[in-house]
PDB file of N, CA and C in Angstrom:
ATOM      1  N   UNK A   1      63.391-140.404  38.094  1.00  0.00           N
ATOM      2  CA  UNK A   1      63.662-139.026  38.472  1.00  0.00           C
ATOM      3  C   UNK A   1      63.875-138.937  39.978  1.00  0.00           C
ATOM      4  N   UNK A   2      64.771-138.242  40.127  1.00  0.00           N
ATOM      5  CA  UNK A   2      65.234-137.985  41.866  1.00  0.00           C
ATOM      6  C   UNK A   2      63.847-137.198  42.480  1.00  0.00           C
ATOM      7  N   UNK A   3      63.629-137.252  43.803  1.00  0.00           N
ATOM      8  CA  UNK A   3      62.712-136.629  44.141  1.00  0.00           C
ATOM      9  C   UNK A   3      63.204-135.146  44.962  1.00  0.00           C
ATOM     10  N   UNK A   4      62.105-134.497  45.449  1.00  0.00           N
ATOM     11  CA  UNK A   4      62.448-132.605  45.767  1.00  0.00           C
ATOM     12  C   UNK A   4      63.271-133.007  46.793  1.00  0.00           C
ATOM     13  N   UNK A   5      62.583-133.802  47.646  1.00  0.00           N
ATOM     14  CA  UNK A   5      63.895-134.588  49.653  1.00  0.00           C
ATOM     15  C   UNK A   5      64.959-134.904  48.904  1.00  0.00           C
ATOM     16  N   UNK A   6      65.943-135.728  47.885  1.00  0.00           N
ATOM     17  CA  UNK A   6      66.888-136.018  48.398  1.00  0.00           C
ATOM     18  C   UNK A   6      67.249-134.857  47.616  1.00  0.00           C
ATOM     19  N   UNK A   7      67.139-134.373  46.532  1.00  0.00           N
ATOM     20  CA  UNK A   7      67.711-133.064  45.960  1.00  0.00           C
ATOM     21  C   UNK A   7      68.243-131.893  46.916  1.00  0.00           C
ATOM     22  N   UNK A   8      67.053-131.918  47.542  1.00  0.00           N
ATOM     23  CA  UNK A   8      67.458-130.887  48.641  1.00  0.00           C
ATOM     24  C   UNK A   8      68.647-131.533  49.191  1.00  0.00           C
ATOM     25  N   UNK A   9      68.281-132.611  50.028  1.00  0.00           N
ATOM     26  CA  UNK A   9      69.426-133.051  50.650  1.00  0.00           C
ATOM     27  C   UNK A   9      70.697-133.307  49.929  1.00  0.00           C
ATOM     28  N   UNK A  10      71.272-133.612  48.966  1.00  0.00           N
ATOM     29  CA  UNK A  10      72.058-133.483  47.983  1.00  0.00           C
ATOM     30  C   UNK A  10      72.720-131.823  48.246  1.00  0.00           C
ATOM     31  N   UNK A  11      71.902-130.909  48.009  1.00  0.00           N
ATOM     32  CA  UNK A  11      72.591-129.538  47.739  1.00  0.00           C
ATOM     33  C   UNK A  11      72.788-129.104  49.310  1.00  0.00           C
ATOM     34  N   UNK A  12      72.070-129.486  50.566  1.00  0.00           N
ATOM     35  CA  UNK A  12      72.681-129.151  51.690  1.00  0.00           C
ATOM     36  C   UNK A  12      73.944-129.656  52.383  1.00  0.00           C
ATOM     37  N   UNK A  13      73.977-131.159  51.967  1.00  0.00           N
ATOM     38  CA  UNK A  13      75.108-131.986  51.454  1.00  0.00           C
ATOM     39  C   UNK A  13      76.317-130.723  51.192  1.00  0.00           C
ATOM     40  N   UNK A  14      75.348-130.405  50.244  1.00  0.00           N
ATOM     41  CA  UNK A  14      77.292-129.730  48.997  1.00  0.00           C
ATOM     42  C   UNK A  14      76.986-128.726  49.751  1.00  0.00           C
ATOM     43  N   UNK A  15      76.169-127.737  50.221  1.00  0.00           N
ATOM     44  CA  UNK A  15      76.802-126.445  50.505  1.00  0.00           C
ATOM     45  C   UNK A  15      77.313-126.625  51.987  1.00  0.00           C
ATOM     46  N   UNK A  16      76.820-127.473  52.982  1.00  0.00           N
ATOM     47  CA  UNK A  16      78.070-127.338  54.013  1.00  0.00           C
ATOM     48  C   UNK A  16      79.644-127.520  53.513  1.00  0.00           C
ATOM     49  N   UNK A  17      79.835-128.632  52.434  1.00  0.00           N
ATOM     50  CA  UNK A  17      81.125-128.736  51.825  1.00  0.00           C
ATOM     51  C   UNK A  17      81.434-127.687  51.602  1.00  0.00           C
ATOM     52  N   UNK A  18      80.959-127.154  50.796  1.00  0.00           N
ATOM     53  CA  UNK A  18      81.815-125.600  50.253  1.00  0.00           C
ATOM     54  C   UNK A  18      81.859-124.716  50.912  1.00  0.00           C
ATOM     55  N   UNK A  19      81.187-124.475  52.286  1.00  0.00           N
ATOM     56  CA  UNK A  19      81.476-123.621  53.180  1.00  0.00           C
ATOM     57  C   UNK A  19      82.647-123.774  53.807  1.00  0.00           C
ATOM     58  N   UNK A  20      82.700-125.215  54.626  1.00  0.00           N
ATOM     59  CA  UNK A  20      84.188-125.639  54.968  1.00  0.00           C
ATOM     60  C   UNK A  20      85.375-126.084  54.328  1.00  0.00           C
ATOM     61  N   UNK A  21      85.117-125.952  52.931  1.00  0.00           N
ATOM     62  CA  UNK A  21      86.066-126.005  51.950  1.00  0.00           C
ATOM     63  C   UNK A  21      86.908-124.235  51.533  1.00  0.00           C
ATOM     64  N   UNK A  22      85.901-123.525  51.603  1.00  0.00           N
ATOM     65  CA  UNK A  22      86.185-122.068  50.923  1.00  0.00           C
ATOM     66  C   UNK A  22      86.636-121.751  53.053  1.00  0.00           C
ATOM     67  N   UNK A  23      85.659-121.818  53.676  1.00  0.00           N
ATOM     68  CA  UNK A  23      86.407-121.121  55.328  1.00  0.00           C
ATOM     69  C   UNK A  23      88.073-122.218  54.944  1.00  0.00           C
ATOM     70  N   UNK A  24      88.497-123.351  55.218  1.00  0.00           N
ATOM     71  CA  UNK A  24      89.636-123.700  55.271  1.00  0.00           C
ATOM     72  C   UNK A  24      90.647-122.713  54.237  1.00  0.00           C
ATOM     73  N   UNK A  25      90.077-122.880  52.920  1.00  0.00           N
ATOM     74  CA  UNK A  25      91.030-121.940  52.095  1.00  0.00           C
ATOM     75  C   UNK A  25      91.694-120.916  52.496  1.00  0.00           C
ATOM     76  N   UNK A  26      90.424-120.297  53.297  1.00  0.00           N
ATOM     77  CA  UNK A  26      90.954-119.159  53.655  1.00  0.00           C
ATOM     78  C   UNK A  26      91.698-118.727  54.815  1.00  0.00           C
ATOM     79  N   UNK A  27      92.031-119.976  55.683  1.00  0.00           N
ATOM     80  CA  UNK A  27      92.563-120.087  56.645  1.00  0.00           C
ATOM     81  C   UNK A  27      91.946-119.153  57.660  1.00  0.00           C
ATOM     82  N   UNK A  28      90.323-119.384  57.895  1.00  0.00           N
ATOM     83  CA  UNK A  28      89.495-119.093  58.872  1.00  0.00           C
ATOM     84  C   UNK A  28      89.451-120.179  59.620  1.00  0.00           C
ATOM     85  N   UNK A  29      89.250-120.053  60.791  1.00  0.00           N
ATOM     86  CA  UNK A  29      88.792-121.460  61.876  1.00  0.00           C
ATOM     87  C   UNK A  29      87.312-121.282  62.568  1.00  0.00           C
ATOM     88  N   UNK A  30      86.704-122.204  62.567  1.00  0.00           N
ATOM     89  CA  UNK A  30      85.105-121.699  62.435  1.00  0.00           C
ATOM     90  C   UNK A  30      85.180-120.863  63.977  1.00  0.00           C
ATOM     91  N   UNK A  31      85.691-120.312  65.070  1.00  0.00           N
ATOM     92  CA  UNK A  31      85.804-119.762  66.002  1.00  0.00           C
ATOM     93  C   UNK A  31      85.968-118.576  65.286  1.00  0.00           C
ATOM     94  N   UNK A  32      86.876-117.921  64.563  1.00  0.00           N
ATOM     95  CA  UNK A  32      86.715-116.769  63.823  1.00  0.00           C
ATOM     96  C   UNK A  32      85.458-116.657  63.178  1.00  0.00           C
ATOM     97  N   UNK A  33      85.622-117.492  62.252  1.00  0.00           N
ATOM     98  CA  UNK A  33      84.065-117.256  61.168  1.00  0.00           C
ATOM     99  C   UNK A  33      82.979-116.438  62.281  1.00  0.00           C
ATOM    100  N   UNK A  34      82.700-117.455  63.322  1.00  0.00           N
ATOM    101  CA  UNK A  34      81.803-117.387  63.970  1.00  0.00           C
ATOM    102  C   UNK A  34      81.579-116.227  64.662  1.00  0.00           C
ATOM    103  N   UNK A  35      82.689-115.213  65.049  1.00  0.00           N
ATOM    104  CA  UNK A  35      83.226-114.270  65.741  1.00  0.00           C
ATOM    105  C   UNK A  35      82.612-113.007  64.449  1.00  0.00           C
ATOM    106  N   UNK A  36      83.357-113.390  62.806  1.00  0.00           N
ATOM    107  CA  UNK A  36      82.883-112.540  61.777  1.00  0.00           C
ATOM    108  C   UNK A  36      81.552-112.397  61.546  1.00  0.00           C
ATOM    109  N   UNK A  37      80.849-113.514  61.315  1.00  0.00           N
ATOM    110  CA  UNK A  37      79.676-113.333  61.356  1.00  0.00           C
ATOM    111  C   UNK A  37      78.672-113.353  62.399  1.00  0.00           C
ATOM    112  N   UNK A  38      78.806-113.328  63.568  1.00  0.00           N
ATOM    113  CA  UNK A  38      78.289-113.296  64.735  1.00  0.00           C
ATOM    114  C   UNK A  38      77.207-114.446  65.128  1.00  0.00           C
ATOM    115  N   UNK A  39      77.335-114.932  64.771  1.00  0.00           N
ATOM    116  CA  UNK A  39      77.091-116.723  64.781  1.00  0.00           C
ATOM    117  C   UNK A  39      78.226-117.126  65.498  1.00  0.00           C
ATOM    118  N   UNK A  40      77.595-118.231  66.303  1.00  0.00           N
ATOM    119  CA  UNK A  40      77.791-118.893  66.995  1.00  0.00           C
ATOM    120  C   UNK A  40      78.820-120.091  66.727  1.00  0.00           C
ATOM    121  N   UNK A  41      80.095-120.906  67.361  1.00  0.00           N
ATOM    122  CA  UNK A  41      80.911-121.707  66.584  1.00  0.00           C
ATOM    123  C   UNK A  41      80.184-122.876  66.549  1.00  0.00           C
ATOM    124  N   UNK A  42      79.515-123.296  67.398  1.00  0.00           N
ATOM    125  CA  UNK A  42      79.042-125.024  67.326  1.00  0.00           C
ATOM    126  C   UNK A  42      77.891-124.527  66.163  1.00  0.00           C
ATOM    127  N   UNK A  43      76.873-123.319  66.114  1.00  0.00           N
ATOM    128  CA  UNK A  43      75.824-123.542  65.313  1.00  0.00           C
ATOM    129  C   UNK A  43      76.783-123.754  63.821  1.00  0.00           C
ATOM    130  N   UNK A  44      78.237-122.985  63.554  1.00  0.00           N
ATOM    131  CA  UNK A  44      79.179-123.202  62.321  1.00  0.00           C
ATOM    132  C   UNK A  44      78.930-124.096  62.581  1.00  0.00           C
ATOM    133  N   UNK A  45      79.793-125.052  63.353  1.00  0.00           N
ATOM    134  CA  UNK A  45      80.278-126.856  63.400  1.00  0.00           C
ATOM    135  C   UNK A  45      78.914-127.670  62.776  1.00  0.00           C
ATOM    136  N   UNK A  46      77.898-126.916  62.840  1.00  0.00           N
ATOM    137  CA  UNK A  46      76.542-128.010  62.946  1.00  0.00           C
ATOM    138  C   UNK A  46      76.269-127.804  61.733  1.00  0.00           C
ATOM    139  N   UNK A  47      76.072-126.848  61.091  1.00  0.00           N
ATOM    140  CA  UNK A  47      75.629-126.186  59.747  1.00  0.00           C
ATOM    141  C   UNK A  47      77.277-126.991  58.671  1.00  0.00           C
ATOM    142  N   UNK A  48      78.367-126.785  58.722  1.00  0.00           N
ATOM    143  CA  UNK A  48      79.395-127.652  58.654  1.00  0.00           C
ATOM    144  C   UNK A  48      79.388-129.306  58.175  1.00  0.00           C
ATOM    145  N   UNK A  49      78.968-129.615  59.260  1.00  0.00           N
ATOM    146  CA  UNK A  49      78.542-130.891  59.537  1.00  0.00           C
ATOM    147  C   UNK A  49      77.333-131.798  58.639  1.00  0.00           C
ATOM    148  N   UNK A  50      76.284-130.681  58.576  1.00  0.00           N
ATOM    149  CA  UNK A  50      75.475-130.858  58.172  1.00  0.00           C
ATOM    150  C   UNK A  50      74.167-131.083  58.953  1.00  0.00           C
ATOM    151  N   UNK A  51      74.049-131.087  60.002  1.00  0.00           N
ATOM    152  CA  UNK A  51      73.480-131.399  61.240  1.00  0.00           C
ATOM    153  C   UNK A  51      72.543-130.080  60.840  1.00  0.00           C
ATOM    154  N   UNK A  52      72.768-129.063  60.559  1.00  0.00           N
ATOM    155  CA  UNK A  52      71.491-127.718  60.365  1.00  0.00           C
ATOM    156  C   UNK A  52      71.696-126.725  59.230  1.00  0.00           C
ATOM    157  N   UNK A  53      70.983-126.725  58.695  1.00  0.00           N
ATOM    158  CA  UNK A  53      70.959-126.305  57.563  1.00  0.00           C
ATOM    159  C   UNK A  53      70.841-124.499  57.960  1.00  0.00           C
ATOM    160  N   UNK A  54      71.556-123.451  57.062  1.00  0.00           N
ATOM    161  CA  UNK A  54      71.852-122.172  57.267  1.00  0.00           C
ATOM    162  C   UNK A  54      70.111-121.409  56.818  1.00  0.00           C
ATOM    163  N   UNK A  55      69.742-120.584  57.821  1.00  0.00           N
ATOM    164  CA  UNK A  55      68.701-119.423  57.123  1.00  0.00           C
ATOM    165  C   UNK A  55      69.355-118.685  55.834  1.00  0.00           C
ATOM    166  N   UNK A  56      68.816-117.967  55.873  1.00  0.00           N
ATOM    167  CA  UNK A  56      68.706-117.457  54.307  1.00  0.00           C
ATOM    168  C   UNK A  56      69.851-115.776  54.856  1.00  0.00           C
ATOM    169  N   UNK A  57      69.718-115.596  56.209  1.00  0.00           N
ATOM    170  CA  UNK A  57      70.572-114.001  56.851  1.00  0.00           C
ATOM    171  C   UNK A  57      71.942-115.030  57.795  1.00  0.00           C
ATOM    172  N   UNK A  58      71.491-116.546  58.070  1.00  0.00           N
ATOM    173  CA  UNK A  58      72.891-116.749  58.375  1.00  0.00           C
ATOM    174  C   UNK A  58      74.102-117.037  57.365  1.00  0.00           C
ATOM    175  N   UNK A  59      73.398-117.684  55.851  1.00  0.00           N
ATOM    176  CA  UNK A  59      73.974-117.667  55.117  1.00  0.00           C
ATOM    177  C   UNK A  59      74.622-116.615  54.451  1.00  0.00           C
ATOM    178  N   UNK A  60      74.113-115.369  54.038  1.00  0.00           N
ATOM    179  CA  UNK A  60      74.167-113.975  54.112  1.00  0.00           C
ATOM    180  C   UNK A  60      75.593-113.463  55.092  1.00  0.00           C
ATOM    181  N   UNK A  61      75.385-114.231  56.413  1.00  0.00           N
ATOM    182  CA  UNK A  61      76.272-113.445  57.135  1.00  0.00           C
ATOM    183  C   UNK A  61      77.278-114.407  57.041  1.00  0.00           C
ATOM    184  N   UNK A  62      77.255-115.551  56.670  1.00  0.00           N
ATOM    185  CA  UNK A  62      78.713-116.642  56.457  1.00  0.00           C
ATOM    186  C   UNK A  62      79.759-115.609  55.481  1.00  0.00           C
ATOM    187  N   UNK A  63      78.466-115.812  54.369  1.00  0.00           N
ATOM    188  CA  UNK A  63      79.373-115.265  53.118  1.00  0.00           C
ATOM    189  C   UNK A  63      80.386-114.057  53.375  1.00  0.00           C
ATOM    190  N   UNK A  64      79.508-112.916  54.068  1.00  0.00           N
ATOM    191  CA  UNK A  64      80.075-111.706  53.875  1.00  0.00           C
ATOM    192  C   UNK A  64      81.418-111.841  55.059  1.00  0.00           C
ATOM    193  N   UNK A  65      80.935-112.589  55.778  1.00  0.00           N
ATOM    194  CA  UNK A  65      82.451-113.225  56.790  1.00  0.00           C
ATOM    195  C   UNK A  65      83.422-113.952  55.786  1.00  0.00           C
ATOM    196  N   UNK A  66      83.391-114.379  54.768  1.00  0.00           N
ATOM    197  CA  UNK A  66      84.538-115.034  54.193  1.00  0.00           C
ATOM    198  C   UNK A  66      84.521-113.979  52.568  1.00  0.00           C
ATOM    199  N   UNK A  67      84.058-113.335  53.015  1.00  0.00           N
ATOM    200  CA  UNK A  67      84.238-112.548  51.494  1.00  0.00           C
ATOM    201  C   UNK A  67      84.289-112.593  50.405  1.00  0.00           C
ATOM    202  N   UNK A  68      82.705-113.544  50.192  1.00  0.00           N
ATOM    203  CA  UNK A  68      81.895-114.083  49.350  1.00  0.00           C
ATOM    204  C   UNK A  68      80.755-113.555  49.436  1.00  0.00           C
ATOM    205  N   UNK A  69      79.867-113.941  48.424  1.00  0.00           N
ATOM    206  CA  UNK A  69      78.571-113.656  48.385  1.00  0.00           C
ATOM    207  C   UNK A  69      77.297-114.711  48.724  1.00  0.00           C
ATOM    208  N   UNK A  70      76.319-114.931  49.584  1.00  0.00           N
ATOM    209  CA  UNK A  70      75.589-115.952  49.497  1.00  0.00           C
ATOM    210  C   UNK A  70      75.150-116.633  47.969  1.00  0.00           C
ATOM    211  N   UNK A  71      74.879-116.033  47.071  1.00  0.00           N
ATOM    212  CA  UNK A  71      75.065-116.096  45.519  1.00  0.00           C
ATOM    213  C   UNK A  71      75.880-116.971  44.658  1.00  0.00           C
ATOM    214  N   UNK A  72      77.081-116.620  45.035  1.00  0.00           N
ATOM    215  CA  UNK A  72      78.474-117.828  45.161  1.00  0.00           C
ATOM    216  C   UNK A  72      78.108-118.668  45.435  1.00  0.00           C
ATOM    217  N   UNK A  73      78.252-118.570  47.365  1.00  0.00           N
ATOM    218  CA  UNK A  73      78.104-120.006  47.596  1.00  0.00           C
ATOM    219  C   UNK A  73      77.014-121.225  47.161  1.00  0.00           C
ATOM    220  N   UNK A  74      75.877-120.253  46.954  1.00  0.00           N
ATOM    221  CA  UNK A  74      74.788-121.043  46.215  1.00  0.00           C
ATOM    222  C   UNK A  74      74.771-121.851  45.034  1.00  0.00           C
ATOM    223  N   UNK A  75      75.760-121.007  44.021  1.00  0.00           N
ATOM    224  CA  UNK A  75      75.674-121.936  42.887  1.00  0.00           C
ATOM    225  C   UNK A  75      77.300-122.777  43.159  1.00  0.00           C
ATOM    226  N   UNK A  76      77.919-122.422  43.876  1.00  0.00           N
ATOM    227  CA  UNK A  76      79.028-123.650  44.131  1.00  0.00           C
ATOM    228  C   UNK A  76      78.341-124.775  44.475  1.00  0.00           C
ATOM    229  N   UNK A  77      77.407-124.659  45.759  1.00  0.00           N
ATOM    230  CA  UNK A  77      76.679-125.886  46.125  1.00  0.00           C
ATOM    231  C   UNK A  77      75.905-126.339  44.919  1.00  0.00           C
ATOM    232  N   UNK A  78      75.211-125.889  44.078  1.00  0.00           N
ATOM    233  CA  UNK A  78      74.327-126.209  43.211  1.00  0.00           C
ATOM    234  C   UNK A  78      75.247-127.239  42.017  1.00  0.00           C
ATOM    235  N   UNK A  79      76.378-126.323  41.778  1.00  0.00           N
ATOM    236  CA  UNK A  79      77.198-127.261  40.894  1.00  0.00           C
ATOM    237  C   UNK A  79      77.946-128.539  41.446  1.00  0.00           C
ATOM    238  N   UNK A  80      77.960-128.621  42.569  1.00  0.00           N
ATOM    239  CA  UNK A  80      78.972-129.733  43.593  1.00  0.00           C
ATOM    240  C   UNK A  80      77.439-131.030  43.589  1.00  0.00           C
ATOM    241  N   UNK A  81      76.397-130.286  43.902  1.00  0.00           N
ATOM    242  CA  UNK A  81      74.800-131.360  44.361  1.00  0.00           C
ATOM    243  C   UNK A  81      75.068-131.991  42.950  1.00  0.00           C
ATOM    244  N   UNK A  82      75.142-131.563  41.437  1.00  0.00           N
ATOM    245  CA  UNK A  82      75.059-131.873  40.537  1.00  0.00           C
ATOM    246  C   UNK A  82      75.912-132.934  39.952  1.00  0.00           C
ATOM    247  N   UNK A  83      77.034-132.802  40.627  1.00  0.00           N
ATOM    248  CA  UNK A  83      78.485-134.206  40.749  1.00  0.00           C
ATOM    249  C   UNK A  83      77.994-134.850  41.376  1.00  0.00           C
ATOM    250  N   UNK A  84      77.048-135.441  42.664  1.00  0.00           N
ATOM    251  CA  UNK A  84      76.683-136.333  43.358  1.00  0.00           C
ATOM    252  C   UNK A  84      75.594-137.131  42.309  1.00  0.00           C
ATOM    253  N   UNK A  85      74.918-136.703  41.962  1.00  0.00           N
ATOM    254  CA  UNK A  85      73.906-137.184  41.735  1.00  0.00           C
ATOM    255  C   UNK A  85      74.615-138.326  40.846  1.00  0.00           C
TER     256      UNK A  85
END
C-alpha cells in the first residue's frame, strides 16, 4: 500500500499539472493569472512548478481567476494522482 507522503505528493504533483495545463488552455500567462487572482507571478511559477503547494484561499483564488472552481480543480488533480500511481 502507498503511504499518506507520497499520495499527497502524487496529487500535488497532478494539481500543479492541471493548473498549468487548464491556465495554458486558456491562454492565460501566469503574469495575468497572477494579476486575476492577486497572487503573486513567481509564487504562480512556484506553486506551477511544484516548489509550493497552494492554501486552500490561494487555490480558491486560482480557480475563480481561470473560471473554474477549486472543486474542479481538485478532482482533476485527484483523477490525474490516480494515473500515476
Amino acid at each position: 500500500m502507498e503511504s499518506i507522503s507520497s499520495q499527497t505528493e502524487a496529487f500535488a504533483d497532478a494539481l500543479a499539472e492541471v493548473l498549468t495545463a487548464i491556465r495554458k488552455e486558456k491562454g492565460v500567462s501566469q503574469t495575468d493569472l497572477a494579476a486575476r487572482s492577486g497572487l503573486t507571478q513567481p509564487h504562480i511559477g512556484y506553486i506551477e512548478q511544484g516548489k509550493r503547494r497552494p492554501t486552500i484561499d490561494s487555490l480558491k483564488r486560482i480557480a475563480l481567476a481561470l473560471g473554474t472552481s477549486a472543486t474542479d480543480l481538485v478532482q482533476q488533480a485527484e483523477a490525474r494522482a490516480g494515473h500515476h500511481q
